[in-house]
N, C-alpha and C. Protein backbone atom coordinates (compact mmCIF):
# COMPACT_ATOMS: atom_id res chain seq x y z
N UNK A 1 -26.04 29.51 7.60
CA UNK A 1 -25.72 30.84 7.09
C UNK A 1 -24.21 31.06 7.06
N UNK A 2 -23.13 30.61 8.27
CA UNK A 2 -22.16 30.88 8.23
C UNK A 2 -21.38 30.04 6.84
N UNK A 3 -21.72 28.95 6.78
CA UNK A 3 -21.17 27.96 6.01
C UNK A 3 -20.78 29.11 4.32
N UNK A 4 -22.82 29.66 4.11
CA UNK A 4 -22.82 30.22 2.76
C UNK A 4 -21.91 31.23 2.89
N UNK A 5 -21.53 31.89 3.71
CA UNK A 5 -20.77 32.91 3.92
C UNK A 5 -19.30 33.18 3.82
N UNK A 6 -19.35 31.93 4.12
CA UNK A 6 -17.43 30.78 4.24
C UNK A 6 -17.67 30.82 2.52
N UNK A 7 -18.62 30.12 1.96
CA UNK A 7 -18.13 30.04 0.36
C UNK A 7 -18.13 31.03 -0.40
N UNK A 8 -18.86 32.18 -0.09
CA UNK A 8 -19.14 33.42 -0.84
C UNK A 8 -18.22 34.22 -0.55
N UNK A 9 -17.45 34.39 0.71
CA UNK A 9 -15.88 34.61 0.83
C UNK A 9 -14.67 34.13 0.17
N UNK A 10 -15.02 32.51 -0.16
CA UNK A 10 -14.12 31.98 -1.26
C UNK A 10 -13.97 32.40 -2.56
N UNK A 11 -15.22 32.39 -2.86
CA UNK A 11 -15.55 32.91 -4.36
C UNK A 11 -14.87 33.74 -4.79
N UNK A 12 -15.00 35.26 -3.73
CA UNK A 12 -14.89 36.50 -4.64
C UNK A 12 -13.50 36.56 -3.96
N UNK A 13 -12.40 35.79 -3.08
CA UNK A 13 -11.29 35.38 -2.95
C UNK A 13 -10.48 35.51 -3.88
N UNK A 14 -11.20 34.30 -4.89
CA UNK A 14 -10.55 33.43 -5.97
C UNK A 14 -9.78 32.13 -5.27
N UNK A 15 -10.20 31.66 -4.08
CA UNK A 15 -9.69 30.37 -3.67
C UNK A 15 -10.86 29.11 -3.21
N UNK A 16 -10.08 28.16 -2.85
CA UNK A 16 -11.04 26.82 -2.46
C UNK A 16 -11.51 27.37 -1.44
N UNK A 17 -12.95 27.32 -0.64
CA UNK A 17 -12.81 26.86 0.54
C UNK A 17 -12.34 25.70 0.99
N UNK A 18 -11.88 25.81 2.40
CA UNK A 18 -11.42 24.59 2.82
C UNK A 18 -12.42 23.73 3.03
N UNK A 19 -11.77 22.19 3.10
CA UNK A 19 -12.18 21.40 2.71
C UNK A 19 -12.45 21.05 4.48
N UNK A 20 -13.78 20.08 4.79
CA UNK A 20 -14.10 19.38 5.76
C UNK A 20 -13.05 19.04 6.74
N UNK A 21 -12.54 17.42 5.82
CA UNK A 21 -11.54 17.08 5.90
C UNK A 21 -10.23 17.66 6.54
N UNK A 22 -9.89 18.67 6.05
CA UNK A 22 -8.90 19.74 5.75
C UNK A 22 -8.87 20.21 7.49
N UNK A 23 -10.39 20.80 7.60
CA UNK A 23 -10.27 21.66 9.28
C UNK A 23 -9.91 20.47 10.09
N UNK A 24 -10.26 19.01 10.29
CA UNK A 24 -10.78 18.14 11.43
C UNK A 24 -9.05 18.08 11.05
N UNK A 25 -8.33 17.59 10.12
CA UNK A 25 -6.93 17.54 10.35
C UNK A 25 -5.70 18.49 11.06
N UNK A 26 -6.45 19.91 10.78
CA UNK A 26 -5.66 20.92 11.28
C UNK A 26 -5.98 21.15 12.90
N UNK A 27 -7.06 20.71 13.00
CA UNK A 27 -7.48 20.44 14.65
C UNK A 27 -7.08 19.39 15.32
N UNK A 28 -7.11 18.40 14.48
CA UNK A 28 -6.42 17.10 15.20
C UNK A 28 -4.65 17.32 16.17
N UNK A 29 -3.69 18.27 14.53
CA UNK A 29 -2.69 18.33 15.01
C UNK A 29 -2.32 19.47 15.58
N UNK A 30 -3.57 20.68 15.79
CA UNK A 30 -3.09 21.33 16.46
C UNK A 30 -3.58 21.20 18.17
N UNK A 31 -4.22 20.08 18.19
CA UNK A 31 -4.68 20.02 19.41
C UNK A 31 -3.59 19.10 20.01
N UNK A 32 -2.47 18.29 19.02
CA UNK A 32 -1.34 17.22 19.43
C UNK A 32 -0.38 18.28 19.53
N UNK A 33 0.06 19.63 18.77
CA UNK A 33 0.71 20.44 19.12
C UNK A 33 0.77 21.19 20.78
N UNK A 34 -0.45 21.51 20.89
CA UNK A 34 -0.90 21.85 22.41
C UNK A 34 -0.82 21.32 23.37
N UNK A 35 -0.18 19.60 23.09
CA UNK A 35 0.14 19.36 24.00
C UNK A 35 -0.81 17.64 24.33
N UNK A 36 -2.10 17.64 23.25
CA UNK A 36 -3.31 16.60 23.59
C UNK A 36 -2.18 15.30 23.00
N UNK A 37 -2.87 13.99 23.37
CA UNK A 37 -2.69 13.08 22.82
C UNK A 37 -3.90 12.15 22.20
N UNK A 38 -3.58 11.79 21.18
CA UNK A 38 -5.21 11.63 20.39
C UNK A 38 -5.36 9.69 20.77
N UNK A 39 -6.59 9.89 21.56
CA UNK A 39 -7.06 8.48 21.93
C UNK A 39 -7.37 7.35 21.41
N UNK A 40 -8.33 8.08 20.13
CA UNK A 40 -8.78 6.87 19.60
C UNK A 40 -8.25 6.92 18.33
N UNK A 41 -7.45 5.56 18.23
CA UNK A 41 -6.94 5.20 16.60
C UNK A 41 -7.73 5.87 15.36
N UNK A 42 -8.77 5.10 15.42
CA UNK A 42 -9.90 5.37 14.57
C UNK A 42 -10.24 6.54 14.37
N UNK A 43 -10.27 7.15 15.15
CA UNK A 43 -10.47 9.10 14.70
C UNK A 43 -9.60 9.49 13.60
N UNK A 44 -8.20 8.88 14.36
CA UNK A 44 -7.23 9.46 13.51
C UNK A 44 -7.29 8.71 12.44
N UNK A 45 -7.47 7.37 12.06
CA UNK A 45 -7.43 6.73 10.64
C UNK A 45 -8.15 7.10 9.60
N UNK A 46 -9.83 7.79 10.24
CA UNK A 46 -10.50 8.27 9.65
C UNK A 46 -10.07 9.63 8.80
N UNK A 47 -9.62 10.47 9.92
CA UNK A 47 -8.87 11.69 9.50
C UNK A 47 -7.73 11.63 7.89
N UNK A 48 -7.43 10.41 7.85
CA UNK A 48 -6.47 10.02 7.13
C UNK A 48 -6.65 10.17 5.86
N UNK A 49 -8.10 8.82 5.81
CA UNK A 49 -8.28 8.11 5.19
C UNK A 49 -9.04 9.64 4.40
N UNK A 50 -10.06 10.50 5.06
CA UNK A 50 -10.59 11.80 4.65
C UNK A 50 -9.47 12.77 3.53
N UNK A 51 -8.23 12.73 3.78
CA UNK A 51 -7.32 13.46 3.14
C UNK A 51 -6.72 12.44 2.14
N UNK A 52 -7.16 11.44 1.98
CA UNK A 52 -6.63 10.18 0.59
C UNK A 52 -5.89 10.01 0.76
N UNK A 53 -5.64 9.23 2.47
CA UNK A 53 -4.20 8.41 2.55
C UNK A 53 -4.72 7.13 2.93
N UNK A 54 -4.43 6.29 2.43
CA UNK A 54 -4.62 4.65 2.64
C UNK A 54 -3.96 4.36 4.19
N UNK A 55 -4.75 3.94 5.15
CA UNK A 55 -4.45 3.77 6.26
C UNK A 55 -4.70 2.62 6.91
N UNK A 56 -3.59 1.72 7.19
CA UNK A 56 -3.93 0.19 7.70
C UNK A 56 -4.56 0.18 9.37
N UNK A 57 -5.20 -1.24 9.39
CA UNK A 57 -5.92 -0.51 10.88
C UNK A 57 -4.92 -1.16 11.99
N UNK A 58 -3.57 -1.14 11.29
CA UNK A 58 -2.44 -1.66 12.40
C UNK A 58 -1.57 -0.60 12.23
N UNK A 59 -1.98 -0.02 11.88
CA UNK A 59 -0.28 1.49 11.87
C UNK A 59 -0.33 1.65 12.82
N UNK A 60 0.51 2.13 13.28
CA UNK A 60 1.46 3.18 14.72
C UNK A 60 0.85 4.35 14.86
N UNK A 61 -0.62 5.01 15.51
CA UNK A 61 -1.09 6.25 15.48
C UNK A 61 0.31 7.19 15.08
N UNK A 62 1.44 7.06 15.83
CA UNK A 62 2.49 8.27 15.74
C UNK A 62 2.69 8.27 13.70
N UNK A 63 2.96 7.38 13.26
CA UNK A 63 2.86 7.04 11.61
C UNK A 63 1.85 7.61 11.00
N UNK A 64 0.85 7.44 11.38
CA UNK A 64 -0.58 8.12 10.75
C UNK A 64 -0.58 9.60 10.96
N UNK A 65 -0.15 10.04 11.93
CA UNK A 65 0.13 11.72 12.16
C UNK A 65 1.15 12.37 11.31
N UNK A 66 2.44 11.36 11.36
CA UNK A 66 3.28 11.81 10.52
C UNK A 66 3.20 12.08 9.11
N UNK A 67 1.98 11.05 8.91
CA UNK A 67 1.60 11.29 7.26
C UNK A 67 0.63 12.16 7.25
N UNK A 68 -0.30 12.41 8.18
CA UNK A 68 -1.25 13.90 8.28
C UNK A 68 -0.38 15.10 7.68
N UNK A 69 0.51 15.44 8.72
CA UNK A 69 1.27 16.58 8.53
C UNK A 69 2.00 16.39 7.28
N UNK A 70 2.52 15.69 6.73
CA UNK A 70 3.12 15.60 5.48
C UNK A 70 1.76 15.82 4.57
N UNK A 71 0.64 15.57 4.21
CA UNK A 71 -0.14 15.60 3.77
C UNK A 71 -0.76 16.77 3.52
N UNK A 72 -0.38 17.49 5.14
CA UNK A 72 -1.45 18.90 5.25
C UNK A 72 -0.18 20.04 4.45
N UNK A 73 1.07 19.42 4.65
CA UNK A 73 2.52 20.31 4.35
C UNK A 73 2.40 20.54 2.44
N UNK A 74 2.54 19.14 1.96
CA UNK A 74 1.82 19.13 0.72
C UNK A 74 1.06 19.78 -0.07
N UNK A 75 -0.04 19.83 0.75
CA UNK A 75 -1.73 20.48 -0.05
C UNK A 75 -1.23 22.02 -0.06
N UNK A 76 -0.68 22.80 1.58
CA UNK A 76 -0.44 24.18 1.86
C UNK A 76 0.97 24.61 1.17
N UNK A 77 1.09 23.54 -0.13
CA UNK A 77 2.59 24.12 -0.61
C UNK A 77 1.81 23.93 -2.38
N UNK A 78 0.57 23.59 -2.40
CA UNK A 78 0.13 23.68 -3.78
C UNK A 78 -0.05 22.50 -4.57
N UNK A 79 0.09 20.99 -3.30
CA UNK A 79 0.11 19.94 -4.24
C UNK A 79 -0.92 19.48 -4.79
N UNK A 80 -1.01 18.61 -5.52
CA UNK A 80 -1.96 17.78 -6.63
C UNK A 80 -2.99 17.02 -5.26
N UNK A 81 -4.73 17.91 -5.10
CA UNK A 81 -5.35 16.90 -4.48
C UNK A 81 -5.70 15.22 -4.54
N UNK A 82 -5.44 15.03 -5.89
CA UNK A 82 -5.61 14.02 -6.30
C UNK A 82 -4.23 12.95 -6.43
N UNK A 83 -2.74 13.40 -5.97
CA UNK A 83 -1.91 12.72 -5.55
C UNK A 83 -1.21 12.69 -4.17
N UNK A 84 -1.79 12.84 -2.92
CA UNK A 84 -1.05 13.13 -2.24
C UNK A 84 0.22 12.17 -1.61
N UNK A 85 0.85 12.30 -0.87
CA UNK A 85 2.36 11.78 -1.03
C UNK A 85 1.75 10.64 0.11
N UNK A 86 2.94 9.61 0.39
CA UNK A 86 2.51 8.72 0.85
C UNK A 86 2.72 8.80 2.27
């Protein structure tokens, strides 16, 4: 019910709801803001890979965050879902 409620709020908005993707990223880094440090690689690659960033399974977790936030900075400034920056 909440979900339909989330989109029927979008609707008569006139905006996207947010995207899946979109929340698990803004949680990821606001839980690294707060202070967490994120354990498992793979969460975060996944997270990545969810927002259409090509993610090797040897990056530097700190690299993969950095491109989160550039990613999430991007989308919340109006960019092209379908290009996001690298």
């Amino acid at each position: 019910m909440r979900k339909w409620w989330c989109w029927l709020k979008a609707v008569w908005s006139g905006r996207k709801p947010e995207s899946h993707e979109r929340r698990r990223a803004l949680a990821l880094i606001a839980a690294i803001d707060a202070g967490g440090v994120p354990l498992n690689p793979a969460r975060v690659n996944d997270i990545a890979r969810g927002l259409g960033l090509e993610v090797s399974r040897k990056a530097p977790v700190e690299s993969t965050i950095a491109r989160i936030r550039r990613a999430l900075d991007f989308k919340a400034s109006g960019g092209d879902d379908q290009n996001p920056p690298a």
